[in-house]
C-alpha atoms as a PDB file:
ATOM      1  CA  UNK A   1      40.770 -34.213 -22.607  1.00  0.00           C
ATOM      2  CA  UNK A   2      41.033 -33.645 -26.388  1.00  0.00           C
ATOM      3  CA  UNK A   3      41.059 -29.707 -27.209  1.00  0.00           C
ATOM      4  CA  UNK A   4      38.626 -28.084 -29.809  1.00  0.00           C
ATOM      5  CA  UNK A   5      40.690 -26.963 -32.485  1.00  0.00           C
ATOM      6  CA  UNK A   6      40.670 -23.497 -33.762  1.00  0.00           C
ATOM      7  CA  UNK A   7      41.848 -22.555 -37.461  1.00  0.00           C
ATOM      8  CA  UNK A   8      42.479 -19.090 -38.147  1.00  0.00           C
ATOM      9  CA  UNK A   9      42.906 -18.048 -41.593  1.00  0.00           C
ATOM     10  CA  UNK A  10      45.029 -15.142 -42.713  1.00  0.00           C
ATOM     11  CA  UNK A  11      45.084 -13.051 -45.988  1.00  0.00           C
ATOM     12  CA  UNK A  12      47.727 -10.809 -46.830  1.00  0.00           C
ATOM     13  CA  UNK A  13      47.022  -7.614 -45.114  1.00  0.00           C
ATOM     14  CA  UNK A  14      45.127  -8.929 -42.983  1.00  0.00           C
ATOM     15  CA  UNK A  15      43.522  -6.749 -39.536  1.00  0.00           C
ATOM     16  CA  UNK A  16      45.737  -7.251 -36.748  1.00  0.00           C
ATOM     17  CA  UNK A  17      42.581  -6.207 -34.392  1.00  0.00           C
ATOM     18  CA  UNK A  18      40.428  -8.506 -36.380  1.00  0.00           C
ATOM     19  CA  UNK A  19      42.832 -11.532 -36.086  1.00  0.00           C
ATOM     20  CA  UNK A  20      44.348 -10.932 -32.501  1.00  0.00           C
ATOM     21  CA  UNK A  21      40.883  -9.896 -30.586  1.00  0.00           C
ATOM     22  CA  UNK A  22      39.688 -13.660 -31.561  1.00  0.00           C
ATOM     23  CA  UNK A  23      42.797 -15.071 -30.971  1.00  0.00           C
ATOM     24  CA  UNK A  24      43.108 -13.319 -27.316  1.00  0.00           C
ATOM     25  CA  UNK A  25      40.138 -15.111 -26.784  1.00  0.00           C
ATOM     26  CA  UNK A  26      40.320 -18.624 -27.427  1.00  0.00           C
ATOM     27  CA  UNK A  27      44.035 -18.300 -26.145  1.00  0.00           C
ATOM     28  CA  UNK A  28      42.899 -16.581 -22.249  1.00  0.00           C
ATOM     29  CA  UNK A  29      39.959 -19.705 -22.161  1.00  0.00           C
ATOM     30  CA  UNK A  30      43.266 -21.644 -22.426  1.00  0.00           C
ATOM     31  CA  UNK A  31      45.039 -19.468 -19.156  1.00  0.00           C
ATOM     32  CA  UNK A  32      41.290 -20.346 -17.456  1.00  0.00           C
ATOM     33  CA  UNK A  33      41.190 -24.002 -17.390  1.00  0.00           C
ATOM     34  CA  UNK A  34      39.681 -24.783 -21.032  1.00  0.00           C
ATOM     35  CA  UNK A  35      42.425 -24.935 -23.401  1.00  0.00           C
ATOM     36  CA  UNK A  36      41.753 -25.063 -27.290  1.00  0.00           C
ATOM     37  CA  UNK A  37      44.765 -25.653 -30.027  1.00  0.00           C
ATOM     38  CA  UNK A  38      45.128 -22.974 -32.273  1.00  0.00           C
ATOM     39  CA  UNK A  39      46.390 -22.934 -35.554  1.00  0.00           C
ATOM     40  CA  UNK A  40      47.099 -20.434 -38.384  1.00  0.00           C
ATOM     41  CA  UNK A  41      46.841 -20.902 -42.054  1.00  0.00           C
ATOM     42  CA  UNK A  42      47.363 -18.916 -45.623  1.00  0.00           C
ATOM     43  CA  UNK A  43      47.260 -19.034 -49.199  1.00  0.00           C
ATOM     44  CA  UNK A  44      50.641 -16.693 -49.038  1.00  0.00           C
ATOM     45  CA  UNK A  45      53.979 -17.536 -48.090  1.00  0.00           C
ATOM     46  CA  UNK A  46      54.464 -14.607 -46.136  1.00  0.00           C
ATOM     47  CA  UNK A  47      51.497 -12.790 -45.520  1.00  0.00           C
ATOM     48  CA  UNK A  48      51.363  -9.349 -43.119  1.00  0.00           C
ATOM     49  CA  UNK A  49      49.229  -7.210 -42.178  1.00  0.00           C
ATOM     50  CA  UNK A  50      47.307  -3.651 -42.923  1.00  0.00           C
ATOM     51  CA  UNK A  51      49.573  -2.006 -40.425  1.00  0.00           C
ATOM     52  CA  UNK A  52      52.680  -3.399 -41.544  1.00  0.00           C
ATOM     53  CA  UNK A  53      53.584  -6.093 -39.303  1.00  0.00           C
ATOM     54  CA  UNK A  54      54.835  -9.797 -41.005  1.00  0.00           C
ATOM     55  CA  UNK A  55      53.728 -13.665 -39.551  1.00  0.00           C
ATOM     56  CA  UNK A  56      56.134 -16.287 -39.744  1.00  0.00           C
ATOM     57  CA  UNK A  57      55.194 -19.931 -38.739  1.00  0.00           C
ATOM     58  CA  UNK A  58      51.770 -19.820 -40.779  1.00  0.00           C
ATOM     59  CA  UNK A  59      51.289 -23.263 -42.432  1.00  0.00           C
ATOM     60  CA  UNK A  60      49.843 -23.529 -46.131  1.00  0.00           C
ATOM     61  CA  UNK A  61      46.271 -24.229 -45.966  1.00  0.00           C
ATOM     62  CA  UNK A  62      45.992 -27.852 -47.412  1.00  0.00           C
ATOM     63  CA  UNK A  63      48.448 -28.996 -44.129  1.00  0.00           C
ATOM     64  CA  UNK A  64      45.002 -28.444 -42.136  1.00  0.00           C
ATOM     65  CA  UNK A  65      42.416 -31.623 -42.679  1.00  0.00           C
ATOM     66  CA  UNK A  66      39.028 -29.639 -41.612  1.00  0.00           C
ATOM     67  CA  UNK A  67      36.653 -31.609 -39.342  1.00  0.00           C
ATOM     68  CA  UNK A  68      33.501 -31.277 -38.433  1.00  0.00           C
ATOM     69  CA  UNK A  69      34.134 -29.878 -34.635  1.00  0.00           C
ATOM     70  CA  UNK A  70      36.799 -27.017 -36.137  1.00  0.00           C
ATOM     71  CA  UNK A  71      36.069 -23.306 -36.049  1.00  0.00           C
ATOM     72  CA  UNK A  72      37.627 -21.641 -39.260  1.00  0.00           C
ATOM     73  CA  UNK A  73      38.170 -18.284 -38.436  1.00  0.00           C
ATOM     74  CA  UNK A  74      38.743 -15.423 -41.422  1.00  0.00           C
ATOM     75  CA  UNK A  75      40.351 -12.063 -40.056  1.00  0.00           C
ATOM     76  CA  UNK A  76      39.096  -9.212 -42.046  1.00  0.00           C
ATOM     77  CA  UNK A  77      41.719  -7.713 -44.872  1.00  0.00           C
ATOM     78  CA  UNK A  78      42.344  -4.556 -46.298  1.00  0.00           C
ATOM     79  CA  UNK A  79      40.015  -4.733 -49.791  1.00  0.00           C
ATOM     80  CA  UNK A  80      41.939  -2.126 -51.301  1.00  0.00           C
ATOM     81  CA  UNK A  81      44.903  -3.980 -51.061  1.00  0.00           C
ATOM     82  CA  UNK A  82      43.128  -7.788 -51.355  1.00  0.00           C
ATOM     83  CA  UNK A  83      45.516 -10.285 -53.162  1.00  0.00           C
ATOM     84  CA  UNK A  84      43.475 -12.502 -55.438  1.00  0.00           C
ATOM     85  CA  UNK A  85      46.428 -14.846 -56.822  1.00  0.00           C
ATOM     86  CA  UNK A  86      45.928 -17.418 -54.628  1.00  0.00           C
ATOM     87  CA  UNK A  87      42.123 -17.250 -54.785  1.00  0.00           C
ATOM     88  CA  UNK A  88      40.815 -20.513 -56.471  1.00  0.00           C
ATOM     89  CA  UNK A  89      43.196 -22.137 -53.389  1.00  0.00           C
ATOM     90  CA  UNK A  90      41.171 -20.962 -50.703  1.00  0.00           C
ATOM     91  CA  UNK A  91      37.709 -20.605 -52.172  1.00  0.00           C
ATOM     92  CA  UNK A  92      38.078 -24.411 -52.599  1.00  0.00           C
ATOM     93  CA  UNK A  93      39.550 -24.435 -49.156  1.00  0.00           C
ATOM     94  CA  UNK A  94      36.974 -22.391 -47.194  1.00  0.00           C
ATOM     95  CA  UNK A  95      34.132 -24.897 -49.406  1.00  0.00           C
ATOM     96  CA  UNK A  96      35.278 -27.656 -47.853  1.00  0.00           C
ATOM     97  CA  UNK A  97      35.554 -26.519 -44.432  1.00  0.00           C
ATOM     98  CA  UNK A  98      31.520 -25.225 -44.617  1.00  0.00           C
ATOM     99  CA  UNK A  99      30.973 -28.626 -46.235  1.00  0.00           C
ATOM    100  CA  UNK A 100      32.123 -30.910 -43.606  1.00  0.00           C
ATOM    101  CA  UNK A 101      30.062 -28.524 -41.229  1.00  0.00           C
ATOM    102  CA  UNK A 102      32.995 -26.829 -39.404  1.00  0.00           C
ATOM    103  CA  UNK A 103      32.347 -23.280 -37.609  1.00  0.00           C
ATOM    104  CA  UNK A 104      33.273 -21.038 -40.324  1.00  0.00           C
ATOM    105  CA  UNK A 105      33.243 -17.375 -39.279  1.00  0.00           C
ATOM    106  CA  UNK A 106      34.173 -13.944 -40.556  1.00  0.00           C
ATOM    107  CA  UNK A 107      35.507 -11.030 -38.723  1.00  0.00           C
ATOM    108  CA  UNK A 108      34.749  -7.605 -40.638  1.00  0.00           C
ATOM    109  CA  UNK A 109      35.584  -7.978 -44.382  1.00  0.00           C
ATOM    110  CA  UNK A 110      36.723 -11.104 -44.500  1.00  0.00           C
ATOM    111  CA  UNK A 111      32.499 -11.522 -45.370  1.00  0.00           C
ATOM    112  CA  UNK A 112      33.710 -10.344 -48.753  1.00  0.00           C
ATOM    113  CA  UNK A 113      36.065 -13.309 -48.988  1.00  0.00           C
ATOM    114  CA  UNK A 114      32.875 -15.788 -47.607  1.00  0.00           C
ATOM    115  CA  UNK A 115      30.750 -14.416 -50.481  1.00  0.00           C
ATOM    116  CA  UNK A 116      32.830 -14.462 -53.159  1.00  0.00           C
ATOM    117  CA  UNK A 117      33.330 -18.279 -52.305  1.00  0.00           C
ATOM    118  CA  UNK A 118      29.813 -18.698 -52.279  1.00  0.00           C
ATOM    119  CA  UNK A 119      29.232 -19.449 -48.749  1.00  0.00           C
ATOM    120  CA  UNK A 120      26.443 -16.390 -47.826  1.00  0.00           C
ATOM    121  CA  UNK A 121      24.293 -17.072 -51.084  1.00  0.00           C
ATOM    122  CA  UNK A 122      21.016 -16.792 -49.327  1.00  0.00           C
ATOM    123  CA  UNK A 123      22.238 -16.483 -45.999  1.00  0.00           C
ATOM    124  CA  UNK A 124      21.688 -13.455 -43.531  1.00  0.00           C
ATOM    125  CA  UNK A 125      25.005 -11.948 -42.930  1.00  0.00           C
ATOM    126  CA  UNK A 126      26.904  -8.470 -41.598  1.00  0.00           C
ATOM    127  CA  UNK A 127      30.195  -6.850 -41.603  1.00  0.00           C
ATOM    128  CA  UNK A 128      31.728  -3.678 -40.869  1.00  0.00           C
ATOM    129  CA  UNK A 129      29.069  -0.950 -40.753  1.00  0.00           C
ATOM    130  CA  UNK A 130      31.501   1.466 -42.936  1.00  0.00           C
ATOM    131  CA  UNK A 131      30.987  -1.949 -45.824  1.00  0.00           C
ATOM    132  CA  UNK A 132      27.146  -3.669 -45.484  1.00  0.00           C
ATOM    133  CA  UNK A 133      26.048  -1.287 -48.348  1.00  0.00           C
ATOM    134  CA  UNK A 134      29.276  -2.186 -50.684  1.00  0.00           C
ATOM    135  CA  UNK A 135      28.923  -5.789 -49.571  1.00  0.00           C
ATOM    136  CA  UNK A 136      25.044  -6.583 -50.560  1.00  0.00           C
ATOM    137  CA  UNK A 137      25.374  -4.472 -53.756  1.00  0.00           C
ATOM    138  CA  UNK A 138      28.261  -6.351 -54.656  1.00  0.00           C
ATOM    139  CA  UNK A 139      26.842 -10.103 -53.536  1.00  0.00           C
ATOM    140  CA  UNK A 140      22.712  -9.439 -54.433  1.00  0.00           C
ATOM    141  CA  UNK A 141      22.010 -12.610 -53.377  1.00  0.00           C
ATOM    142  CA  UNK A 142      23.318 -11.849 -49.380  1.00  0.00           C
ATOM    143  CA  UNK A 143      20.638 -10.761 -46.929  1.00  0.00           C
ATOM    144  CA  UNK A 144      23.026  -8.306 -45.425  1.00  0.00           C
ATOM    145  CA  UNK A 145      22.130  -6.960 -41.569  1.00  0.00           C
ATOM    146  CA  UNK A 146      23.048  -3.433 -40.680  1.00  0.00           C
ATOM    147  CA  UNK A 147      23.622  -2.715 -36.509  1.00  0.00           C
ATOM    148  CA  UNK A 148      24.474  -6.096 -35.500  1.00  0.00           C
ATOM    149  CA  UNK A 149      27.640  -7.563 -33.786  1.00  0.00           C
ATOM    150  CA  UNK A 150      27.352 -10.847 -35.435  1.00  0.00           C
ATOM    151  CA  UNK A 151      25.014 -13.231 -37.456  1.00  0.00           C
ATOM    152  CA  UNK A 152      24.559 -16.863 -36.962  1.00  0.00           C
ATOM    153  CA  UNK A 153      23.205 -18.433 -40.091  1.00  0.00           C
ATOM    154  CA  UNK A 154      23.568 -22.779 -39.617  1.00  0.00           C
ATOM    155  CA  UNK A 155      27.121 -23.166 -39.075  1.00  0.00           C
ATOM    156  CA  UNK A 156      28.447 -19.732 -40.678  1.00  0.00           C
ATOM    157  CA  UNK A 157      29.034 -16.733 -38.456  1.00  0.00           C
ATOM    158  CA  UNK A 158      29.426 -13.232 -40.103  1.00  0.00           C
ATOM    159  CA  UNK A 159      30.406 -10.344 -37.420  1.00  0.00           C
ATOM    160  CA  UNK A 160      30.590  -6.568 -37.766  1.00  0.00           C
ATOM    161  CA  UNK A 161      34.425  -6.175 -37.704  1.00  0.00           C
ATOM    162  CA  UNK A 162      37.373  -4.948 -35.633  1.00  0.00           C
ATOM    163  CA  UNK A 163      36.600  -5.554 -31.413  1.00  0.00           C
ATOM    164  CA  UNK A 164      33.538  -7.939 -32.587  1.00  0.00           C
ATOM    165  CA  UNK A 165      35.408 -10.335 -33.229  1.00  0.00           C
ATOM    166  CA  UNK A 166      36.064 -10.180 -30.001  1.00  0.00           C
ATOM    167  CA  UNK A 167      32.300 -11.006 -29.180  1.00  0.00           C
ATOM    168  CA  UNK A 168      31.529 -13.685 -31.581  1.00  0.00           C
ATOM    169  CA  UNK A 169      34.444 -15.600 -29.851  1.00  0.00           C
ATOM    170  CA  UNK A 170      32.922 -14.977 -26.478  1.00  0.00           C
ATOM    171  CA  UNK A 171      29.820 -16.311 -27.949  1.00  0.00           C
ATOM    172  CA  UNK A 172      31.797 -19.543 -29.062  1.00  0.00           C
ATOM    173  CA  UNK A 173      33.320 -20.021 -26.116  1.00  0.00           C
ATOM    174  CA  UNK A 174      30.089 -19.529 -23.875  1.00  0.00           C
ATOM    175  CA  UNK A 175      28.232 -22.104 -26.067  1.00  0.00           C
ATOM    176  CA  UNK A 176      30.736 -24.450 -25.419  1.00  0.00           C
ATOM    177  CA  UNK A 177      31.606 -23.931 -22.038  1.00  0.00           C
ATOM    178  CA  UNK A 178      28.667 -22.130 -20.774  1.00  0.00           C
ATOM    179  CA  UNK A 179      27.989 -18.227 -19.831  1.00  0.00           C
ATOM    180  CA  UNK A 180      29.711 -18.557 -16.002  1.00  0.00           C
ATOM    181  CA  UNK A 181      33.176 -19.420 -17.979  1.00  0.00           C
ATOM    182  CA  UNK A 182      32.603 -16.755 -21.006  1.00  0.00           C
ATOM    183  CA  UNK A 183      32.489 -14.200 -18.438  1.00  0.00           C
ATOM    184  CA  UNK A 184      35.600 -15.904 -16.214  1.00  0.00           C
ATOM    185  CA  UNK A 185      37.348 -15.106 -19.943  1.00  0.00           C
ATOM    186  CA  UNK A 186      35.538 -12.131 -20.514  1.00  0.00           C
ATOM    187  CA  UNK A 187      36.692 -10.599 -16.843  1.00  0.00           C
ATOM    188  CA  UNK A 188      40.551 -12.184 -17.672  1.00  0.00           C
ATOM    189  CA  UNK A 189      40.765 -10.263 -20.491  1.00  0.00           C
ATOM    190  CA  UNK A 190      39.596  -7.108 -18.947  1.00  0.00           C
ATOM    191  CA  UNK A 191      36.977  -6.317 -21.874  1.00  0.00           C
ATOM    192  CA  UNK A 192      33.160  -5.522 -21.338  1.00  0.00           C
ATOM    193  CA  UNK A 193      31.026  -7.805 -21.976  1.00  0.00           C
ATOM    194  CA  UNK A 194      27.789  -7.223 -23.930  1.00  0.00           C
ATOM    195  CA  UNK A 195      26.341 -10.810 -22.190  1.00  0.00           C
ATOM    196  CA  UNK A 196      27.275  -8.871 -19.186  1.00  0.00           C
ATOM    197  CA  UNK A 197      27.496 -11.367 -15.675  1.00  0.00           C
ATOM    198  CA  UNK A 198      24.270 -10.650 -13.941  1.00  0.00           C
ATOM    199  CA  UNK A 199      22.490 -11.319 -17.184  1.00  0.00           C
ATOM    200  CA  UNK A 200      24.325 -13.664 -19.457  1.00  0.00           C
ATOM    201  CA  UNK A 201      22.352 -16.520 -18.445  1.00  0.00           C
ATOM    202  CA  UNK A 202      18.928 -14.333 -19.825  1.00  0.00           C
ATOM    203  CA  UNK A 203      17.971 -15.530 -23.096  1.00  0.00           C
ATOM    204  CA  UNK A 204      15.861 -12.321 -22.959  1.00  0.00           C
ATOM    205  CA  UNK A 205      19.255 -10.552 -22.522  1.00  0.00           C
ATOM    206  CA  UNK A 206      20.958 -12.414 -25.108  1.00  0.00           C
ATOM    207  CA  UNK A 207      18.197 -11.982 -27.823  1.00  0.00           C
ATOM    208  CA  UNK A 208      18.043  -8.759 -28.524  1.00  0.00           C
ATOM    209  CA  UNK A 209      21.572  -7.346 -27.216  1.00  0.00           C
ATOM    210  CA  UNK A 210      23.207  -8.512 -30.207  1.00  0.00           C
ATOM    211  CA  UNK A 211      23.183  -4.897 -31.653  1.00  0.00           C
ATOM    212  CA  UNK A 212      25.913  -1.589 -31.788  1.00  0.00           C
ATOM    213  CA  UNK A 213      23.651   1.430 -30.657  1.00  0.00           C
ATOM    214  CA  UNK A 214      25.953   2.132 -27.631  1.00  0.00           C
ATOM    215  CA  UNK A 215      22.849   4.372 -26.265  1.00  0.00           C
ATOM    216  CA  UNK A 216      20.267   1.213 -26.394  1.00  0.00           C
ATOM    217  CA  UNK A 217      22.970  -0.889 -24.887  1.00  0.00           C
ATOM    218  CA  UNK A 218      23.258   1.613 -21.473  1.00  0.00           C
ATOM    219  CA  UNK A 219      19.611   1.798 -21.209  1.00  0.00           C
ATOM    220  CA  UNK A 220      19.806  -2.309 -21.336  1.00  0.00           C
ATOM    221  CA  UNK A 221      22.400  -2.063 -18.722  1.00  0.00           C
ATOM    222  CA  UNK A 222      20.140  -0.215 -16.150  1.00  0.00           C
ATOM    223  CA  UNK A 223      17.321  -2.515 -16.934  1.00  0.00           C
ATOM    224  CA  UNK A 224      18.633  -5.711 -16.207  1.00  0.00           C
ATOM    225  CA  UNK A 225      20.054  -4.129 -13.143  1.00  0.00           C
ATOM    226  CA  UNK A 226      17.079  -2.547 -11.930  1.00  0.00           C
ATOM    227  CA  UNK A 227      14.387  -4.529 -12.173  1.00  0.00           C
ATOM    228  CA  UNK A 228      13.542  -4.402  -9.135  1.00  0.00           C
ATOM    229  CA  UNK A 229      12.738  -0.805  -9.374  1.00  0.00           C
ATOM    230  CA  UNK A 230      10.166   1.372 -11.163  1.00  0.00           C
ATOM    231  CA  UNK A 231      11.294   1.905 -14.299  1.00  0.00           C
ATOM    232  CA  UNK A 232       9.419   4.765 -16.648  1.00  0.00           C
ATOM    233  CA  UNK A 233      10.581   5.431 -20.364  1.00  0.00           C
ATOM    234  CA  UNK A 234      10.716   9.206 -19.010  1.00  0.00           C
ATOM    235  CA  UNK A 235      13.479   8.007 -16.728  1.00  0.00           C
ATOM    236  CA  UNK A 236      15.355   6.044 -19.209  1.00  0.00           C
ATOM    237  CA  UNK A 237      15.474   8.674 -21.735  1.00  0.00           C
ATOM    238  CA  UNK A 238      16.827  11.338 -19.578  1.00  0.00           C
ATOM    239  CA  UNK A 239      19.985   8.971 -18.914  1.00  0.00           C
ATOM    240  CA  UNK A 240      20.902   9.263 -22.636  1.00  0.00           C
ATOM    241  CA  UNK A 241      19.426  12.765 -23.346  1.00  0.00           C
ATOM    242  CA  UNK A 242      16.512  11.749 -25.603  1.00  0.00           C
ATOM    243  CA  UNK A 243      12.694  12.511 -25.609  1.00  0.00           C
ATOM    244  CA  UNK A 244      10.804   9.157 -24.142  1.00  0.00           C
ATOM    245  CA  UNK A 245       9.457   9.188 -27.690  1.00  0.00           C
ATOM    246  CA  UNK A 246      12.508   9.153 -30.058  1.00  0.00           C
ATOM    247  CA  UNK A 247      13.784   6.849 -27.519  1.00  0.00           C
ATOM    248  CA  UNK A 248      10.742   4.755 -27.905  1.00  0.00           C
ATOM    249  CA  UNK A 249      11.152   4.892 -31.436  1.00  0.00           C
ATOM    250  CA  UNK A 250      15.289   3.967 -31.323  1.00  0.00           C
ATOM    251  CA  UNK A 251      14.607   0.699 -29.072  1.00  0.00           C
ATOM    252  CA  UNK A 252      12.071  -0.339 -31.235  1.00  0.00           C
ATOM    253  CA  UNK A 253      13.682  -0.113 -34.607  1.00  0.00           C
ATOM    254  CA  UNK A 254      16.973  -1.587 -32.712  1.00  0.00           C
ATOM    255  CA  UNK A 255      16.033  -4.393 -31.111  1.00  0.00           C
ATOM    256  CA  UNK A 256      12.781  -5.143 -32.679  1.00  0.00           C
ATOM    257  CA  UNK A 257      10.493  -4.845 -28.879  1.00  0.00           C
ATOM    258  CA  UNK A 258       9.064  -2.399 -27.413  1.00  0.00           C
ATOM    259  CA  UNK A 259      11.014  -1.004 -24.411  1.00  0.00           C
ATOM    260  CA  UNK A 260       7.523  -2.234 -21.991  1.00  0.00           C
ATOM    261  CA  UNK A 261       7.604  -5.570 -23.655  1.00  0.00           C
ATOM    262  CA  UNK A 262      11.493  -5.934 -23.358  1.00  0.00           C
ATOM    263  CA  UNK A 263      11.205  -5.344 -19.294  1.00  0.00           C
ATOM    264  CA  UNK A 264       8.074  -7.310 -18.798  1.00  0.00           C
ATOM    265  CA  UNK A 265      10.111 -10.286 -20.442  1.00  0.00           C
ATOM    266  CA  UNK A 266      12.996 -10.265 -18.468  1.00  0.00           C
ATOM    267  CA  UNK A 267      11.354  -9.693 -15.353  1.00  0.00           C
ATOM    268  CA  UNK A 268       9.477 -13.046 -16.261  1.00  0.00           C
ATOM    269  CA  UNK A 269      12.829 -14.791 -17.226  1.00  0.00           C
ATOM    270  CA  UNK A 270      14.727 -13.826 -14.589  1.00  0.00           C
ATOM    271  CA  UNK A 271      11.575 -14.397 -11.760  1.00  0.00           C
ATOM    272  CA  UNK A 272      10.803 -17.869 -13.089  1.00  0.00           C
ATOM    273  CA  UNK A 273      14.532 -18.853 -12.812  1.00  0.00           C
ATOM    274  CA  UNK A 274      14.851 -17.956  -9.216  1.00  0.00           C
ATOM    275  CA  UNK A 275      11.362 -19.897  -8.591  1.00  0.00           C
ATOM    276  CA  UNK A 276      13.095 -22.782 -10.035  1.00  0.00           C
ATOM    277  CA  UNK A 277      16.222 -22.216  -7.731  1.00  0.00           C
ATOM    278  CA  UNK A 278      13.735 -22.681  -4.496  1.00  0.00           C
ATOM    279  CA  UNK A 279      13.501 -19.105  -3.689  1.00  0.00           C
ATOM    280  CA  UNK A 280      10.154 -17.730  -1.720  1.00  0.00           C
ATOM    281  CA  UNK A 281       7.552 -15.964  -4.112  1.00  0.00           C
ATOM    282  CA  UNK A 282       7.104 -12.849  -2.285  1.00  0.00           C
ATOM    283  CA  UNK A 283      11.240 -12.631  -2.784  1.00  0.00           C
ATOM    284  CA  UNK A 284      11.264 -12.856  -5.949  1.00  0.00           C
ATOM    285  CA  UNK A 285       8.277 -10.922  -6.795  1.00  0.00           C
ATOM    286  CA  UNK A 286      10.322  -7.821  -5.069  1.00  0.00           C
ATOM    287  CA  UNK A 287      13.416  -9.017  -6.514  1.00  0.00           C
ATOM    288  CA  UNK A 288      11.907  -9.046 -10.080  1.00  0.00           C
ATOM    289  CA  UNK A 289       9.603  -6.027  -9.891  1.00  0.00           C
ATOM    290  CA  UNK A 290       6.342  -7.952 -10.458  1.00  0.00           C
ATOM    291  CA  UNK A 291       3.505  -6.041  -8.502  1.00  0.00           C
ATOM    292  CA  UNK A 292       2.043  -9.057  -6.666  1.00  0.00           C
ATOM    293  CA  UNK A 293       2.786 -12.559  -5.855  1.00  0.00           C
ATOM    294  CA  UNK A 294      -0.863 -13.831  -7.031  1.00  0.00           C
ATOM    295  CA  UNK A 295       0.408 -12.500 -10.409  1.00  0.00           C
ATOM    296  CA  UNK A 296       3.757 -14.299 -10.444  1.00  0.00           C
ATOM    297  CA  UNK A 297       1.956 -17.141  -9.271  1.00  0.00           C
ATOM    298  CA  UNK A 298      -0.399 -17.374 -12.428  1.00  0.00           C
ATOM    299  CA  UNK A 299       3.208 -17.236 -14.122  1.00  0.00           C
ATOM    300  CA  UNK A 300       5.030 -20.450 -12.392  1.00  0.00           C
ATOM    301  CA  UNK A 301       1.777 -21.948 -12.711  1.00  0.00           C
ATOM    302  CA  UNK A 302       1.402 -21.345 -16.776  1.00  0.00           C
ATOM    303  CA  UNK A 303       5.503 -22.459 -16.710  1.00  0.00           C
ATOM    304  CA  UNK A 304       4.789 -25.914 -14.549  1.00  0.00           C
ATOM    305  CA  UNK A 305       6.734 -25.094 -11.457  1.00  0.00           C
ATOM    306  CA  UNK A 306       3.882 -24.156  -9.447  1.00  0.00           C
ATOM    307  CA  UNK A 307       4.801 -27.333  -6.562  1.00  0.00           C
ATOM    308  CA  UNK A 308       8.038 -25.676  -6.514  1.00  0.00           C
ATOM    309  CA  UNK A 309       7.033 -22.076  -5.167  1.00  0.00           C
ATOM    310  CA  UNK A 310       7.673 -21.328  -1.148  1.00  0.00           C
ATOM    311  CA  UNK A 311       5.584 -18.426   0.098  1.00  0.00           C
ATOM    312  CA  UNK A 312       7.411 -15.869   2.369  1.00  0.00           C
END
């Protein structure tokens, strides 16, 4: 089986967290029975990074041929101490690999590096939170994202920095190997997952989790593990010590749905997958939290899997 190549590219004081998070990733999918070659490049001889540590074995970038199934990786540097002597090098470089429609994707500031080349002209991007506001005043032509993790835009990724690099990989991995084997890497690597293992399959879930409000994310959590309870915004406020309506008002502006609308959907999701696995309609209704089964029925009949239903 041919491996899916992964390119990471390395500027002089670069982030070890921002390189080695991504790398962890791609490497442990190896360990769990999907192994991808990795490969590191630079424009320096003998780059480093931000914390002091050196790389040795790091091939020159024009030893790398980029194809179309690649993923280009840039770790995020530190700006303050960014090396632009080899820039005209890799701007050509990094042009070539979004030409030939490789995975190109940024890790924290290495954005700055994708817009100076030109690459996020028009696109909607992120990085580090503690950067968005230097990064779209310095690029006016970015449509830079505050509170995300990362931002798909065609085949350029841009992610929030540091331990998101971490999730963008995931995300790679998952799309090529599916969500069952993300969080087999995910749970290898002992990290949390934000396309957590009882949900990763909901594109519900998945929509509007990709987000950094740690306080959204717990109430999230309890959701998509209760639905089969009552749930009241009352309730869910309480567990992070908010009013129901400043939490009402924080969900919103996060994850652009209303909290009602956000468990109504998933409870949908989630009920017309298990219809489609066979299971009995009073089940499911229970399972799901939907109050009867002649509603849920109106549901798998709207969806087309009405001749699949079982009644209890």
């Amino acid at each position: 089986m041919e491996r899916k190549r992964v390119i990471f590219f390395l500027f002089d004081h670069v982030h070890l967290m921002d390189l080695a998070g991504a790398v962890t990733v791609f490497y442990e999918a190896g360990c769990c029975g999907h192994p991808y070659e990795l490969r590191y490049v630079s424009p320096y001889t003998a780059p480093g990074t931000s914390s002091g540590l050196g790389f040795t074995r790091v091939e020159p970038p024009d030893a790398i041929t980029i194809q179309r199934d690649d993923i280009v990786i840039v770790a995020g540097m530190d700006l303050a101490k960014w090396d632009h002597s080899a820039d005209d090098t890799w701007m050509l470089w990094l042009q070539q690999a979004a030409a030939v429609g490789a995975t190109l994707c940024s890790v924290c500031t290495a954005a700055f590096a994708l817009a100076a080349a030109g690459l996020l002209d028009g696109r909607s991007c992120t990085t580090h939170w503690g950067y968005t506001a230097a990064l779209q005043q310095r690029f006016p032509k970015l449509q830079v994202i505050e509170n995300r993790l990362f931002v798909k835009s065609d085949n350029i990724y841009t992610s929030a920095g540091i331990s998101t690099g971490i999730d963008l990989a995931l995300f790679l991995v998952e799309e090529h190997y599916g969500p069952t084997f993300a969080y087999t890497v995910a749970k290898d690597m002992v990290v949390y997952i934000r396309r957590d293992g009882a949900a990763s399959q909901h594109s519900i879930h998945l929509q509007y989790r990709q987000h950094i409000n740690h306080q959204v994310h717990e109430i999230q959590d309890h959701i998509t593990h209760h639905l089969h309870t009552k749930l009241t915004i009352t309730e869910l406020a309480a567990m992070v010590y908010m009013s129901p309506r400043n939490l009402t008002r924080l969900f919103k502006s996060t994850t652009g749905i209303t909290i009602g609308d956000y468990i109504r959907n998933l409870r949908e999701e989630k009920a017309m997958q298990l219809l489609k696995d066979g299971q009995k309609l009073a089940w499911v209704a229970k399972t799901c939290g939907i109050g009867s089964t002649r509603q849920l029925g109106q549901l798998a009949k709207k969806a087309g899997i009405a001749a699949s239903m079982k009644m209890a």
